[in-house]
PDB file of N, CA and C in Angstrom:
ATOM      1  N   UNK A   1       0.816  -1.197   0.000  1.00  0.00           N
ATOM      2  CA  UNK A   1       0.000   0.000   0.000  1.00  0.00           C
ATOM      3  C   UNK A   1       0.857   1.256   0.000  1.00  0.00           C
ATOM      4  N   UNK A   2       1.800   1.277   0.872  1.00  0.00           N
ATOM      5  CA  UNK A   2       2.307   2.470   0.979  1.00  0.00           C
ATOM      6  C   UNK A   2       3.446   2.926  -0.442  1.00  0.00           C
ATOM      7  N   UNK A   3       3.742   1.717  -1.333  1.00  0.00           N
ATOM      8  CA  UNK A   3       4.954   1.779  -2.496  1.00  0.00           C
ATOM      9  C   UNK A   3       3.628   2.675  -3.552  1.00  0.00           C
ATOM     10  N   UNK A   4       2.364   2.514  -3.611  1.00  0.00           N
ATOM     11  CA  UNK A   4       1.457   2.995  -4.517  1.00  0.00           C
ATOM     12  C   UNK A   4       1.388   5.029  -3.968  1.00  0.00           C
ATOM     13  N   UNK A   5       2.030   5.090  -2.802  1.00  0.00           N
ATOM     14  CA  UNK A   5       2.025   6.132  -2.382  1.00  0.00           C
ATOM     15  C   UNK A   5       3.269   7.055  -2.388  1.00  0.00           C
ATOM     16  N   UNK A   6       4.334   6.000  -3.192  1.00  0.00           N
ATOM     17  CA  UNK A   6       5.349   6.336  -3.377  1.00  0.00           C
ATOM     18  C   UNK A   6       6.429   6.278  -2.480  1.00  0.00           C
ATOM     19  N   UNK A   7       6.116   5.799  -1.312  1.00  0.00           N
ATOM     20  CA  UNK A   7       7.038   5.289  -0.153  1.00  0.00           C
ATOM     21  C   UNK A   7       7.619   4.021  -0.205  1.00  0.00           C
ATOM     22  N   UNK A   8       9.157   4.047  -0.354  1.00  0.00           N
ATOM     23  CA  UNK A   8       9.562   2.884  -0.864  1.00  0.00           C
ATOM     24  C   UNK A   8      10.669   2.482   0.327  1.00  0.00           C
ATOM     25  N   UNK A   9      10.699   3.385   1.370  1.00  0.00           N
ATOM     26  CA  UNK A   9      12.125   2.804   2.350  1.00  0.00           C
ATOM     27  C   UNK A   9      11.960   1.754   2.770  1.00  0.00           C
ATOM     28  N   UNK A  10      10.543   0.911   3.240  1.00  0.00           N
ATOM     29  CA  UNK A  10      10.337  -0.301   3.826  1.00  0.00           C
ATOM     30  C   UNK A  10      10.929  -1.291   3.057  1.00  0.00           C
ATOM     31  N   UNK A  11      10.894  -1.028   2.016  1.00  0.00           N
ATOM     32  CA  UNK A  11      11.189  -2.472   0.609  1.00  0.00           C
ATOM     33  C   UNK A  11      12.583  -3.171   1.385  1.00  0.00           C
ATOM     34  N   UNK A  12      13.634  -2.182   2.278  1.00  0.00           N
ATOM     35  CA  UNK A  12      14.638  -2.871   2.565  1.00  0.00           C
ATOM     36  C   UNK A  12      14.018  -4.068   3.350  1.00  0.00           C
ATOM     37  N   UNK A  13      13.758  -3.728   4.202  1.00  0.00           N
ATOM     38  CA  UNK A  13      12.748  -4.482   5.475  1.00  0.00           C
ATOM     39  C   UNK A  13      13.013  -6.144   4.917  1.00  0.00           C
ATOM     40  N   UNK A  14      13.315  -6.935   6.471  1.00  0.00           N
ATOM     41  CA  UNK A  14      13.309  -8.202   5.848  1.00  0.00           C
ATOM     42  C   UNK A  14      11.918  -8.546   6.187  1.00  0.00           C
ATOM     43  N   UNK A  15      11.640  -9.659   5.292  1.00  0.00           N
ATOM     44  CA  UNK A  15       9.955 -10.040   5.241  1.00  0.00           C
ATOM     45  C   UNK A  15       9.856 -11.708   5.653  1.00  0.00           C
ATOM     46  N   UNK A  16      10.986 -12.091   5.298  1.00  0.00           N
ATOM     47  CA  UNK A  16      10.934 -13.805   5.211  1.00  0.00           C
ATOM     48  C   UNK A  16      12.260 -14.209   6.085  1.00  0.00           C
ATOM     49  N   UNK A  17      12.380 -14.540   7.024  1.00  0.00           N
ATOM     50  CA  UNK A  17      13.670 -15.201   8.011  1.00  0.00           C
ATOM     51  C   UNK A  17      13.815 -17.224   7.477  1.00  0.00           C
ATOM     52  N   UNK A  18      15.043 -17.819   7.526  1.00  0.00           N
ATOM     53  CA  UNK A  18      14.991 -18.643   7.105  1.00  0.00           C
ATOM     54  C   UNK A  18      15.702 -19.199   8.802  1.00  0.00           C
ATOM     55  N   UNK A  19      14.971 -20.244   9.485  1.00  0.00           N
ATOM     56  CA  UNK A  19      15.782 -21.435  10.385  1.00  0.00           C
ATOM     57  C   UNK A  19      16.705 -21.898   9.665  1.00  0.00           C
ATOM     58  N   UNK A  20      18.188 -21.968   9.380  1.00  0.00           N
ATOM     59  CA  UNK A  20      18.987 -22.622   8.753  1.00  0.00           C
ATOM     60  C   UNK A  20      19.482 -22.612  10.230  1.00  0.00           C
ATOM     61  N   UNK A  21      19.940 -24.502   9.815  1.00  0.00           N
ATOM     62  CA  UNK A  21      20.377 -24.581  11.668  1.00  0.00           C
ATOM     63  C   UNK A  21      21.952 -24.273  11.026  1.00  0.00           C
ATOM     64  N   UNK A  22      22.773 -23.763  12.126  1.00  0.00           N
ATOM     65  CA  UNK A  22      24.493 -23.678  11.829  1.00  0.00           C
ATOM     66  C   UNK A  22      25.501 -24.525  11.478  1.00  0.00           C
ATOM     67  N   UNK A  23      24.751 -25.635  11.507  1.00  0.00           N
ATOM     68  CA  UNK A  23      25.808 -27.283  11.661  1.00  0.00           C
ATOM     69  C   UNK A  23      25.748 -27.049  10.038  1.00  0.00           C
ATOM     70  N   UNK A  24      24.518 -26.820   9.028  1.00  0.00           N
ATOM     71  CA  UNK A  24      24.442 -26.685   7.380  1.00  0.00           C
ATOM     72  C   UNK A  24      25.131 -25.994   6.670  1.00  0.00           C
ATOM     73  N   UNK A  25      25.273 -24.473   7.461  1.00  0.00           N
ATOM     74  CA  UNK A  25      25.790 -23.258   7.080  1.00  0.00           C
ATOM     75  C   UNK A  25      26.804 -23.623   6.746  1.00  0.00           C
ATOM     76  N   UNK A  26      27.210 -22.881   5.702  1.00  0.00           N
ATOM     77  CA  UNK A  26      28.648 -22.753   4.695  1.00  0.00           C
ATOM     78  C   UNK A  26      29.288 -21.082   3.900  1.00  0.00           C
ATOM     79  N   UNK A  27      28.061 -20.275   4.453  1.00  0.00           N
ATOM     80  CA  UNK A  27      28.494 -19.102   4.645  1.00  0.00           C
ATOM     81  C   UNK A  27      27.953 -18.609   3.231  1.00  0.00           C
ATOM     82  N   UNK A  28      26.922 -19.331   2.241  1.00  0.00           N
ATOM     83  CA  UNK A  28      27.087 -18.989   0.996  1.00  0.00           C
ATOM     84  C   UNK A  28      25.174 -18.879   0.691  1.00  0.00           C
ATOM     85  N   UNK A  29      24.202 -19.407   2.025  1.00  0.00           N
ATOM     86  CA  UNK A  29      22.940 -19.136   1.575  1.00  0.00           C
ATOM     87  C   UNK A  29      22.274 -18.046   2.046  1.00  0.00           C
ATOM     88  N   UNK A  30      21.390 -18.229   1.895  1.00  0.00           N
ATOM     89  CA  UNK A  30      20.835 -16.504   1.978  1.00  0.00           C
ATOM     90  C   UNK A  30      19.744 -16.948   3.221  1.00  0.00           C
ATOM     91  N   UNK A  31      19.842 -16.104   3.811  1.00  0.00           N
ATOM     92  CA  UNK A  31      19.263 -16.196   5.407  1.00  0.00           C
ATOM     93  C   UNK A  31      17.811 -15.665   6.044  1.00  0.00           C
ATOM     94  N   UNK A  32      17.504 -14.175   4.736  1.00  0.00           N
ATOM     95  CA  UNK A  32      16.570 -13.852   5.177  1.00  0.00           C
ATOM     96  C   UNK A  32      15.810 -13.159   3.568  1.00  0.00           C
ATOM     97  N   UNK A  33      14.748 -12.734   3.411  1.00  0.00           N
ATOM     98  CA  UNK A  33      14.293 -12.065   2.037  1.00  0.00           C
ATOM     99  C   UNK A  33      14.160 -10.767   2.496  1.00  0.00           C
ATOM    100  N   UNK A  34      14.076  -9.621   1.922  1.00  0.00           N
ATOM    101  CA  UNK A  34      13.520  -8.363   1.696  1.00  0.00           C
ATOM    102  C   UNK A  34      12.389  -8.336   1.194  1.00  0.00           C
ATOM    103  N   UNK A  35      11.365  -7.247   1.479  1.00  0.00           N
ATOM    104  CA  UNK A  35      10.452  -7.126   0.619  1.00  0.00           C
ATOM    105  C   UNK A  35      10.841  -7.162  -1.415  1.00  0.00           C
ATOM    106  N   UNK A  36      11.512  -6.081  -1.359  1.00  0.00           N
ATOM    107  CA  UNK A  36      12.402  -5.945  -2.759  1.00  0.00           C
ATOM    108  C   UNK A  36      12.572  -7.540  -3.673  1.00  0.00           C
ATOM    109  N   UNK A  37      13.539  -8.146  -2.544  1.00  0.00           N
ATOM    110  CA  UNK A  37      13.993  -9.229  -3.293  1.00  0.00           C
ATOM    111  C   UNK A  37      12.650 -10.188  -3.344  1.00  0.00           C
ATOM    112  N   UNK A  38      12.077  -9.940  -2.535  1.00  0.00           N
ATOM    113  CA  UNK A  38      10.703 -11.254  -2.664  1.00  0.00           C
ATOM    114  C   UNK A  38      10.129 -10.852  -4.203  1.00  0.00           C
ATOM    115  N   UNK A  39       9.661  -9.603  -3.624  1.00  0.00           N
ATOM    116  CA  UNK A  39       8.732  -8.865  -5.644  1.00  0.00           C
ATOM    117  C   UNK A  39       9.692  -9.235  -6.798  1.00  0.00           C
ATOM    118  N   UNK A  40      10.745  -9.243  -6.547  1.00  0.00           N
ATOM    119  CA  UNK A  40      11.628  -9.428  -7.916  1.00  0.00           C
ATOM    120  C   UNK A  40      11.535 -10.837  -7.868  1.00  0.00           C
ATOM    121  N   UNK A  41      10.768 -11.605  -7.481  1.00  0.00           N
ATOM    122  CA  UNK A  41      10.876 -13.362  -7.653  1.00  0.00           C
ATOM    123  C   UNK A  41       9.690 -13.310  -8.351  1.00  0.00           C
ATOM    124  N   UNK A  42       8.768 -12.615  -8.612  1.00  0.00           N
ATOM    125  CA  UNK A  42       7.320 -12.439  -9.384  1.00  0.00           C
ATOM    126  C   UNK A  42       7.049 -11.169 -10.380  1.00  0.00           C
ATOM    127  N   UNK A  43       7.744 -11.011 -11.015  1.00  0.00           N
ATOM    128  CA  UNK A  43       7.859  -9.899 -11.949  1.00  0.00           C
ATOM    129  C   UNK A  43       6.356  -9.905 -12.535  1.00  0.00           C
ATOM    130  N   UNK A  44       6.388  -8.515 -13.100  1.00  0.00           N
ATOM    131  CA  UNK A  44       4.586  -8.746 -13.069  1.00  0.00           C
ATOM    132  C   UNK A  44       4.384  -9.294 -14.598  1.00  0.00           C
ATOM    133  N   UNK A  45       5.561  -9.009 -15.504  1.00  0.00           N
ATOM    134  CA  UNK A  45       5.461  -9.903 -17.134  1.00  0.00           C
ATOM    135  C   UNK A  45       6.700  -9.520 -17.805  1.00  0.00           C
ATOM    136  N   UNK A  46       7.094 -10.126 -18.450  1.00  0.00           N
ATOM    137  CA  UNK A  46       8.523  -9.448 -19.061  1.00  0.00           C
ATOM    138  C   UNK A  46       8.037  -8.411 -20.157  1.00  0.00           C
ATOM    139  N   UNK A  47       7.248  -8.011 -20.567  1.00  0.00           N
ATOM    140  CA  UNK A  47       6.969  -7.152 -21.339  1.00  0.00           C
ATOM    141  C   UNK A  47       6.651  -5.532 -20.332  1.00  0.00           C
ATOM    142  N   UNK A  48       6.067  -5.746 -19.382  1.00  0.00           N
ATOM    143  CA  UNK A  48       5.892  -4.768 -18.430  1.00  0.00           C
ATOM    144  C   UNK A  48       7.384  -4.547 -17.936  1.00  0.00           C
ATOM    145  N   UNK A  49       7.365  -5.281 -17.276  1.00  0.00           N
ATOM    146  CA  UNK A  49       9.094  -4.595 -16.395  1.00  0.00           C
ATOM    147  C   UNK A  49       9.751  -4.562 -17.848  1.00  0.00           C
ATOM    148  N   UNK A  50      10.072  -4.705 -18.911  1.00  0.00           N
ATOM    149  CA  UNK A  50      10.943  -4.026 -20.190  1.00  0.00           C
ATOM    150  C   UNK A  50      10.606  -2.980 -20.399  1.00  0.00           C
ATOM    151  N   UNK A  51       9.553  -2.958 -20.375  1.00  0.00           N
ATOM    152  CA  UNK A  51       8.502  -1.341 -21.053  1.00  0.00           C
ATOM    153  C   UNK A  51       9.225  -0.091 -19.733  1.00  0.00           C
ATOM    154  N   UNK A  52       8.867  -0.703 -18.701  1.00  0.00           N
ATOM    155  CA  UNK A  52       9.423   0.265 -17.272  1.00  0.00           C
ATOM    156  C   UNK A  52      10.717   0.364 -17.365  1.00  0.00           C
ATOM    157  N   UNK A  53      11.672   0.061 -17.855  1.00  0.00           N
ATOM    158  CA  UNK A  53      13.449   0.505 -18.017  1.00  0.00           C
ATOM    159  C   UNK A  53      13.604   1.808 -17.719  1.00  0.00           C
ATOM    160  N   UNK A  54      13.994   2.588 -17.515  1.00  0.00           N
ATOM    161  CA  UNK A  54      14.416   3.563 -17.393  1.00  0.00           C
ATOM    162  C   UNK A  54      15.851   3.665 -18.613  1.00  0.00           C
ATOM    163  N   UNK A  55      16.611   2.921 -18.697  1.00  0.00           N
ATOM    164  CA  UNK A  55      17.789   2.963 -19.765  1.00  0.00           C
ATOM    165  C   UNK A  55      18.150   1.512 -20.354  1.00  0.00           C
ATOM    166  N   UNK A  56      18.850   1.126 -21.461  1.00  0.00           N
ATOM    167  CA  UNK A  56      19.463   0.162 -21.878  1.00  0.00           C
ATOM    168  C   UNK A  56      19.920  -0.924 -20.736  1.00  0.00           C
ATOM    169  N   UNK A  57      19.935  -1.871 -21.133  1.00  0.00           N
ATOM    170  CA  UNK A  57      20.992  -3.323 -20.370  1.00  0.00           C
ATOM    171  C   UNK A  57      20.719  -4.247 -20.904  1.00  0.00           C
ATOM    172  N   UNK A  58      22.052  -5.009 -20.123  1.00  0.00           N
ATOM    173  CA  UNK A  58      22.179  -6.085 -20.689  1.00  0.00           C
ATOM    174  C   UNK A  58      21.708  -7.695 -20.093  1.00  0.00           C
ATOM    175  N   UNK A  59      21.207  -8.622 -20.889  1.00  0.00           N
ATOM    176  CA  UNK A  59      20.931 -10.198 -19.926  1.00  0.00           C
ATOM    177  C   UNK A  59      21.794 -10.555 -20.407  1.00  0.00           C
ATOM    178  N   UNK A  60      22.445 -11.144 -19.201  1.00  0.00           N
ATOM    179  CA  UNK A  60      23.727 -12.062 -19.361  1.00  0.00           C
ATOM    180  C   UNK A  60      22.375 -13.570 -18.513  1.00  0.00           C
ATOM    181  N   UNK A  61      22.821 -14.646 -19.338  1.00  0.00           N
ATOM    182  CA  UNK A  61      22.253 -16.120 -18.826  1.00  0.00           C
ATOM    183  C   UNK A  61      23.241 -17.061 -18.743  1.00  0.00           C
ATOM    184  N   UNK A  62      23.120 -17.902 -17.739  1.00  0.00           N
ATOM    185  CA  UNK A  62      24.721 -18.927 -17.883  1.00  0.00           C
ATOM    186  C   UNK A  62      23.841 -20.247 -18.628  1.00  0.00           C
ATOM    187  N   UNK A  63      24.217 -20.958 -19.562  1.00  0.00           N
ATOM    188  CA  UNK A  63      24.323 -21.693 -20.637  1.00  0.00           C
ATOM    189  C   UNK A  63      23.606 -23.001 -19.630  1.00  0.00           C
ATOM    190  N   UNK A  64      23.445 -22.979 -18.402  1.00  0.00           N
ATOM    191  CA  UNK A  64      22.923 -23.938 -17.549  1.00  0.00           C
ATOM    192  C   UNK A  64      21.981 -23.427 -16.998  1.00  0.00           C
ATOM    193  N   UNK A  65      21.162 -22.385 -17.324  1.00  0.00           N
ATOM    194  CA  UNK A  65      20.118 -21.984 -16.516  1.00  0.00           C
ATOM    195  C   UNK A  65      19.052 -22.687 -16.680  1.00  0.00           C
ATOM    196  N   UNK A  66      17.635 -23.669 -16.006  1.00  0.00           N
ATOM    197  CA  UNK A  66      16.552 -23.987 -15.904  1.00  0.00           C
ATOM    198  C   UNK A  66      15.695 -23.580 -16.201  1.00  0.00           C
ATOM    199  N   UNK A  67      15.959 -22.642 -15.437  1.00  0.00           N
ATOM    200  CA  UNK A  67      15.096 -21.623 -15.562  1.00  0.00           C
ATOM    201  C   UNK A  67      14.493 -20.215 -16.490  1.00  0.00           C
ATOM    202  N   UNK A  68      15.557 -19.933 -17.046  1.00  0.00           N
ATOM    203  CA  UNK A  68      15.590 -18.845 -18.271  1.00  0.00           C
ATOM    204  C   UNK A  68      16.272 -19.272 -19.478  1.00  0.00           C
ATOM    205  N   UNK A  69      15.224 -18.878 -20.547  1.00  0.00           N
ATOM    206  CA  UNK A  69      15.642 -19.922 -21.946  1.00  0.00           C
ATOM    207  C   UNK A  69      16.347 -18.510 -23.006  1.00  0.00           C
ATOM    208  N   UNK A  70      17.424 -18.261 -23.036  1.00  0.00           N
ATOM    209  CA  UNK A  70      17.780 -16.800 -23.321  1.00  0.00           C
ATOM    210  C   UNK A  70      17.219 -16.819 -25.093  1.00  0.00           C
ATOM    211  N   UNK A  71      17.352 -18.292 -25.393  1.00  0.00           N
ATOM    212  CA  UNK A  71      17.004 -18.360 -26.870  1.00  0.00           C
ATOM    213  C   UNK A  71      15.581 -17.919 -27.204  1.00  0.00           C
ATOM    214  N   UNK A  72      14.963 -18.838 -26.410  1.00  0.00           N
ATOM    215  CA  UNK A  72      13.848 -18.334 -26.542  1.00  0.00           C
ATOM    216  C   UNK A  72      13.226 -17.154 -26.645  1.00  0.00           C
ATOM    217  N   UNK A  73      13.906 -16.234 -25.575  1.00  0.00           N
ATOM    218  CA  UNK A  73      13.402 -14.905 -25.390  1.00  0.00           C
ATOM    219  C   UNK A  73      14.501 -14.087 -26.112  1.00  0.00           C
ATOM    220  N   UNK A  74      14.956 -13.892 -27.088  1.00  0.00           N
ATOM    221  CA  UNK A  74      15.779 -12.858 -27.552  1.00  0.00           C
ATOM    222  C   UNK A  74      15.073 -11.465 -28.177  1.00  0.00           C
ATOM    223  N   UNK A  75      14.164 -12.834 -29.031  1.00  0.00           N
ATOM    224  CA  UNK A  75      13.146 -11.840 -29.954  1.00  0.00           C
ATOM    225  C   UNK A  75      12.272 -10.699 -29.096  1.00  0.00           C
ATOM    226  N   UNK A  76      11.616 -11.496 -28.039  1.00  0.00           N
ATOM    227  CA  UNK A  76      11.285 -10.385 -27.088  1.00  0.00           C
ATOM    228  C   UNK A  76      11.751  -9.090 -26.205  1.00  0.00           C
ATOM    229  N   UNK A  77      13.214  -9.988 -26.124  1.00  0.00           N
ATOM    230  CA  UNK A  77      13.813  -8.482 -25.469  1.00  0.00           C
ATOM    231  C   UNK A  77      14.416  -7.333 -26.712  1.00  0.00           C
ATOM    232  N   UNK A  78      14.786  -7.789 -27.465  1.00  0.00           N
ATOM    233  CA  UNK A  78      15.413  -7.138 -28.315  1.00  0.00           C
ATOM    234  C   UNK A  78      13.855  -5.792 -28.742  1.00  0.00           C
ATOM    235  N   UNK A  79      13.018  -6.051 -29.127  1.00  0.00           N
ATOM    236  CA  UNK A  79      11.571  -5.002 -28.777  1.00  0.00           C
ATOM    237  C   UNK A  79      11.845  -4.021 -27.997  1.00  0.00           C
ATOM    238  N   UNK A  80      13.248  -4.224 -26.752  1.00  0.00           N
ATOM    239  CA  UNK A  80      12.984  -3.488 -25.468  1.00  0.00           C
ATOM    240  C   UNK A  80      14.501  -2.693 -25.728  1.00  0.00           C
ATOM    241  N   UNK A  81      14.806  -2.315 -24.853  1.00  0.00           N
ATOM    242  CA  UNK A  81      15.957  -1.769 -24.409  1.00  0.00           C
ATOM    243  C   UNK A  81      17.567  -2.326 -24.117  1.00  0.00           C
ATOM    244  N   UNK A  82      17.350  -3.735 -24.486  1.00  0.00           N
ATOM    245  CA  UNK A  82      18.621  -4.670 -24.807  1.00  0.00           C
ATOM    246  C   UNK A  82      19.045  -4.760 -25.143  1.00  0.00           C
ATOM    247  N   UNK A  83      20.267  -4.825 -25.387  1.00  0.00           N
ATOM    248  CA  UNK A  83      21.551  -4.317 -26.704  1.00  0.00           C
ATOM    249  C   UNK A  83      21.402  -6.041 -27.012  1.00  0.00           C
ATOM    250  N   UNK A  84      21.965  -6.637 -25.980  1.00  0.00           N
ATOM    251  CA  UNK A  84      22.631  -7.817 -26.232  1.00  0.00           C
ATOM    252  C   UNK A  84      21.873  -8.960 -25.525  1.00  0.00           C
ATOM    253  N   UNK A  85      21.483 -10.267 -25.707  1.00  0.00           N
ATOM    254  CA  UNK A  85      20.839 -11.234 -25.003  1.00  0.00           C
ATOM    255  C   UNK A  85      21.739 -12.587 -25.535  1.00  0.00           C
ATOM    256  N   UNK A  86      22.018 -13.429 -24.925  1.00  0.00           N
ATOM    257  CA  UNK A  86      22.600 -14.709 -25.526  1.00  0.00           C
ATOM    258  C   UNK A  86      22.899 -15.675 -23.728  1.00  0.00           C
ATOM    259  N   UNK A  87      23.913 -16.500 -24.072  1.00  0.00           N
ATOM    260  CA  UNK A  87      24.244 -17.788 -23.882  1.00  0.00           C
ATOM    261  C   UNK A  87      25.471 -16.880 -23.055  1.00  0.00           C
ATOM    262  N   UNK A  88      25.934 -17.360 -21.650  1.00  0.00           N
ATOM    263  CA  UNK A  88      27.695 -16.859 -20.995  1.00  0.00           C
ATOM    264  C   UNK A  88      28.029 -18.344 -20.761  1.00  0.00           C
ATOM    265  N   UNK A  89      28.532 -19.281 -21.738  1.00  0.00           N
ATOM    266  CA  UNK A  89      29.211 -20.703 -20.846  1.00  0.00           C
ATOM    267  C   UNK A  89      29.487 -20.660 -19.496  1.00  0.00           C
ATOM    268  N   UNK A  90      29.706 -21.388 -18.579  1.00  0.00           N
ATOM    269  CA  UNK A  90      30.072 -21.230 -17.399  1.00  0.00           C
ATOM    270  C   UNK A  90      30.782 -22.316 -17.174  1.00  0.00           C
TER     271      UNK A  90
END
């Protein structure tokens, strides 16, 4: 409610705490969410957040991602503000 009002300092705010017991820990997972980082796990469409850019960038994808098919989507970003979209081997 209050980001529609233009108040955005809370977004730091953590929202989600994770029990990771210490015996697991390895110093490399992530412990708690932000508001911020939670919304950026649900983007509202890739055509919307492209359209909202404010300037150019770039997707870099590592060649093992599951999750993001850079091939697939080239044609779409390239519409937007993307210089460059492809494949980073890893």
């Amino acid at each position: 409610m209050l980001n529609t009002l233009g108040i955005d300092w809370f977004n730091r705010l953590t929202t989600l705490d994770f029990a990771v017991s210490q015996s697991v820990r390895d110093g490399t997972e992530t412990l708690s969410y932000s508001y911020r980082l939670m919304v950026g796990f649900a983007p509202r469409g890739d055509a919307a957040d492209l359209a909202a850019a404010a300037s150019d960038f770039l997707v870099l994808v590592g060649d093992r991602n599951d999750a993001f098919l850079p091939t697939n989507s080239a044609k779409s970003y390239r519409r937007h503000r993307v210089r460059s979209c492809g494949c980073c081997p890893v």
